[in-house]
N, C-alpha and C. Protein backbone atom coordinates (compact mmCIF):
# COMPACT_ATOMS: atom_id res chain seq x y z
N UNK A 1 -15.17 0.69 138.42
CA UNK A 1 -16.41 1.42 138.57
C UNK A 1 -16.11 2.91 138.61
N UNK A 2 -17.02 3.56 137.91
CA UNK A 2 -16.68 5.24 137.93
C UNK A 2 -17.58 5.96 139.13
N UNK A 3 -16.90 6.64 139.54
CA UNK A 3 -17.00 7.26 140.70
C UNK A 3 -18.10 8.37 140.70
N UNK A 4 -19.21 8.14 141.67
CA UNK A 4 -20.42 8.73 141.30
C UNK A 4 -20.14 10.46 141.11
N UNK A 5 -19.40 10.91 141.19
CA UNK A 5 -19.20 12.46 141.54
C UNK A 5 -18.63 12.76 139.99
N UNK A 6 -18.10 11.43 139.12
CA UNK A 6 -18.16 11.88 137.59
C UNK A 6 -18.73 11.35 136.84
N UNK A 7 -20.10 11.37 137.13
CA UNK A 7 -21.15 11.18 136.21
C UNK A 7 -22.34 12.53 136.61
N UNK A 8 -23.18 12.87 135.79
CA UNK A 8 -23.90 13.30 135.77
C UNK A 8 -25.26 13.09 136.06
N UNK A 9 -26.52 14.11 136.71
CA UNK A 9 -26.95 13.65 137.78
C UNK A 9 -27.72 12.29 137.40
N UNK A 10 -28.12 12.94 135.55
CA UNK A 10 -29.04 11.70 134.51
C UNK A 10 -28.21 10.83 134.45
N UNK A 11 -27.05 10.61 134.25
CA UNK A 11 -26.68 8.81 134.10
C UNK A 11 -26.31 8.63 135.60
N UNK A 12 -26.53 9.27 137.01
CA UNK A 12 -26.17 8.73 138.09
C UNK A 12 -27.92 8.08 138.12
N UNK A 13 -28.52 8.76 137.92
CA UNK A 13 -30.37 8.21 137.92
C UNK A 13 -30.71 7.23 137.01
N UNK A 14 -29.76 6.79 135.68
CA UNK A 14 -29.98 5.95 135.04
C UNK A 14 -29.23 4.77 135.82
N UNK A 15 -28.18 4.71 136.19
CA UNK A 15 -27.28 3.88 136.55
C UNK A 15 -28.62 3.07 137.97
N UNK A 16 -28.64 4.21 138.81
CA UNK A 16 -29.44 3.54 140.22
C UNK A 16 -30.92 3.26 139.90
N UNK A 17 -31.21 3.48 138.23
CA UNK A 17 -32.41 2.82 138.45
C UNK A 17 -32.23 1.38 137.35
N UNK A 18 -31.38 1.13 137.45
CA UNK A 18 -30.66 -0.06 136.11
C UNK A 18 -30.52 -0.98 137.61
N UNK A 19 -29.73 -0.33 138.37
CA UNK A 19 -29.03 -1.31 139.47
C UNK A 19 -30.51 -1.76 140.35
N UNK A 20 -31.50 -1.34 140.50
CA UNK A 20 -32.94 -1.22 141.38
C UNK A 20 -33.74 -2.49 140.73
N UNK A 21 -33.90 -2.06 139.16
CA UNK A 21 -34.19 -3.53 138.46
C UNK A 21 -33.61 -4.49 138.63
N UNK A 22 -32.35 -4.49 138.47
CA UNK A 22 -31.58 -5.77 138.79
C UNK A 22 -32.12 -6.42 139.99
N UNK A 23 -32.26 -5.51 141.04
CA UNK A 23 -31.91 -6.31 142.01
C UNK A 23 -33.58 -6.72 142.57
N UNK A 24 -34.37 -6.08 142.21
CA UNK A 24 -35.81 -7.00 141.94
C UNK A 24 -36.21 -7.61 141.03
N UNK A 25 -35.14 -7.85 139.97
CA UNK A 25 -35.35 -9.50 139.42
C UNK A 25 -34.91 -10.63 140.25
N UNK A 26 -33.52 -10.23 140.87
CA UNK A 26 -32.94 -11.24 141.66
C UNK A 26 -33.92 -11.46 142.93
N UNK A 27 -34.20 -10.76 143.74
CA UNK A 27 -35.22 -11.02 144.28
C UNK A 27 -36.43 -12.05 144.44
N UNK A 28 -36.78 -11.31 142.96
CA UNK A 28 -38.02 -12.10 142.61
C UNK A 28 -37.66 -13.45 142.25
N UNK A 29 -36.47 -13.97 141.45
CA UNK A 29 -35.71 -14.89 141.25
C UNK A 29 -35.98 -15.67 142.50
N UNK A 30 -35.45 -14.96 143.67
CA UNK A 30 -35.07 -15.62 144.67
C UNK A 30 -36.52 -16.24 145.58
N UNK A 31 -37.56 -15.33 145.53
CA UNK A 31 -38.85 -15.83 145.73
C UNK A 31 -39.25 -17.18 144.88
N UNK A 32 -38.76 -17.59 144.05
CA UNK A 32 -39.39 -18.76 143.21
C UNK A 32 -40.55 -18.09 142.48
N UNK A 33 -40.79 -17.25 142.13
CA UNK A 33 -42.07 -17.06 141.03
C UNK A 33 -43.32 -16.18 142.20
N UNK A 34 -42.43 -15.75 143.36
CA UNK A 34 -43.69 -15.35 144.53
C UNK A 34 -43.92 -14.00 144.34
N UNK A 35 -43.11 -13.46 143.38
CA UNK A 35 -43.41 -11.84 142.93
C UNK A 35 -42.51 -12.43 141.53
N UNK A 36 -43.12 -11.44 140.89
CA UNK A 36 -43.16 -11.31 139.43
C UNK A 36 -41.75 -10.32 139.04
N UNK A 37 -40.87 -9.69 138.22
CA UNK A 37 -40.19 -9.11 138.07
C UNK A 37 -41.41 -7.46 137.42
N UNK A 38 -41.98 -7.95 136.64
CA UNK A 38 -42.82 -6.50 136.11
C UNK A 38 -43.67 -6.38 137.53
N UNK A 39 -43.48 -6.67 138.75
CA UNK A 39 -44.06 -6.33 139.81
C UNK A 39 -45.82 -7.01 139.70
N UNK A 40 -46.38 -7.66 139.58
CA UNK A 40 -47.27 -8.10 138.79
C UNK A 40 -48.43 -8.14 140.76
N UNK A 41 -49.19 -8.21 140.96
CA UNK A 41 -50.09 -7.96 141.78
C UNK A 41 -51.10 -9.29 142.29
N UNK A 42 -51.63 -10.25 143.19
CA UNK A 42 -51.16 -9.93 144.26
C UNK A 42 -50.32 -10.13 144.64
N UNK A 43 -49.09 -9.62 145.67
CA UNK A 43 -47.90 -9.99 146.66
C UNK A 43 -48.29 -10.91 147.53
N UNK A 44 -49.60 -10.48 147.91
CA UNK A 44 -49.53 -10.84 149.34
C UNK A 44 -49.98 -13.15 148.66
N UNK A 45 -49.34 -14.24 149.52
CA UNK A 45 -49.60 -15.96 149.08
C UNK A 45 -50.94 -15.90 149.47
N UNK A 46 -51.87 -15.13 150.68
CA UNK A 46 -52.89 -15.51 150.91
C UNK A 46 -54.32 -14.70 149.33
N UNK A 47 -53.74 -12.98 149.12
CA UNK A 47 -54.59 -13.32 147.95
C UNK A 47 -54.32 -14.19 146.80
N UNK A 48 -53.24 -14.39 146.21
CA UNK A 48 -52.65 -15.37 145.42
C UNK A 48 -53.53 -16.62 145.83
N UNK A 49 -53.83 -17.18 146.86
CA UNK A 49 -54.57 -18.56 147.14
C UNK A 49 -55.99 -18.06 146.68
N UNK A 50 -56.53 -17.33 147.32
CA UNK A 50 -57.72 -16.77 147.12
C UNK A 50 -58.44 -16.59 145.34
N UNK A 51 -57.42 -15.94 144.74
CA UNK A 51 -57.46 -15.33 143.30
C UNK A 51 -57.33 -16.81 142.20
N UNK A 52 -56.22 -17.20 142.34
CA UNK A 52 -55.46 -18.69 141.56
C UNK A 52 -55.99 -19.73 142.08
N UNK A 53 -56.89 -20.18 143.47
CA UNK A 53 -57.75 -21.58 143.80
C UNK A 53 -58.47 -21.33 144.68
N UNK A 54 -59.17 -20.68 143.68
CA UNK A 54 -60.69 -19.88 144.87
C UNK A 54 -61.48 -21.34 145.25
N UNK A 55 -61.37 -22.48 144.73
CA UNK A 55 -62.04 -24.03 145.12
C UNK A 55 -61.63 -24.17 146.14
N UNK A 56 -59.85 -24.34 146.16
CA UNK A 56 -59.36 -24.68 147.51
C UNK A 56 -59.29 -23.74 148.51
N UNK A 57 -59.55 -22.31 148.77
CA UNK A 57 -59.81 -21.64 149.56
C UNK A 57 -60.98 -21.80 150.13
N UNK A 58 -62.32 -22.09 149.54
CA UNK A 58 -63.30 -22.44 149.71
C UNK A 58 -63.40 -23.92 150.84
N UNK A 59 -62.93 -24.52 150.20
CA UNK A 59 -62.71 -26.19 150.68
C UNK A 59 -61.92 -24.95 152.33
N UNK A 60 -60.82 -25.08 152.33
CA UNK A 60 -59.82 -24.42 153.65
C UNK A 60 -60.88 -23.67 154.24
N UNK A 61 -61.77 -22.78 153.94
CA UNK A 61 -62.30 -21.76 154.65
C UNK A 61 -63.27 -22.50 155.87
N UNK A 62 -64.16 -23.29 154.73
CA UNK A 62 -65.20 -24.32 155.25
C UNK A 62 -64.87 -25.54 156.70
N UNK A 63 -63.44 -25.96 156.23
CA UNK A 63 -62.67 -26.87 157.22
C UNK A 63 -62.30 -26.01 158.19
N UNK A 64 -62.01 -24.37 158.61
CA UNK A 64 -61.63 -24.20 159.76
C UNK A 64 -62.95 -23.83 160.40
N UNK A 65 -64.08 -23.41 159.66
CA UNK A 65 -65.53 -22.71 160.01
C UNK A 65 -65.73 -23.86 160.53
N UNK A 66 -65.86 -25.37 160.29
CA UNK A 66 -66.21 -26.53 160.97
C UNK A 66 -65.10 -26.84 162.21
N UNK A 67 -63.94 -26.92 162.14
CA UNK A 67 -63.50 -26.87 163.67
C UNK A 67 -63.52 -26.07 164.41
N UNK A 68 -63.82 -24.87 164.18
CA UNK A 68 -64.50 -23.73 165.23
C UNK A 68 -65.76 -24.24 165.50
N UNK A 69 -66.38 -24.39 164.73
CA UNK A 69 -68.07 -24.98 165.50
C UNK A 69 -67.80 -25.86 166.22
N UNK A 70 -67.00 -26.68 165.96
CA UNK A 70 -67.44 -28.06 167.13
C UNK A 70 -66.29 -27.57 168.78
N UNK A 71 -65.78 -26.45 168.58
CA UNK A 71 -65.09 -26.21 169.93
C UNK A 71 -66.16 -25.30 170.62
């Protein structure tokens, strides 16, 4: 590996933004598909539920609104 002090400041900024991708593919890799590598939007599993099975959010929402009523 070449030693950051002989490279220049553009391939030290190319290099750390080469190494930045990498390591939020692996990441994302490592999530199973829970973030996207092009960073893709939502992060958060609860909008993801919301957005991708707005039925079954619906169905979930309804089932806790009914065990709150009956307490």
């Amino acid at each position: 590996m070449i030693a950051p002090s002989d490279l220049s400041l553009a391939e030290q900024r190319l290099a750390l933004r080469q190494q930045l991708q990498e390591q939020r593919r692996r990441i994302a890799h490592q999530l199973d598909g829970a973030a996207t590598a092009d960073g893709s939007f939502p992060r958060s599993m609860t909008m993801r539920l919301v957005i991708r099975r707005p039925d079954l959010a619906v169905r979930l929402a309804l089932g806790i609104a009914t065990l709150l009523k009956r307490r």
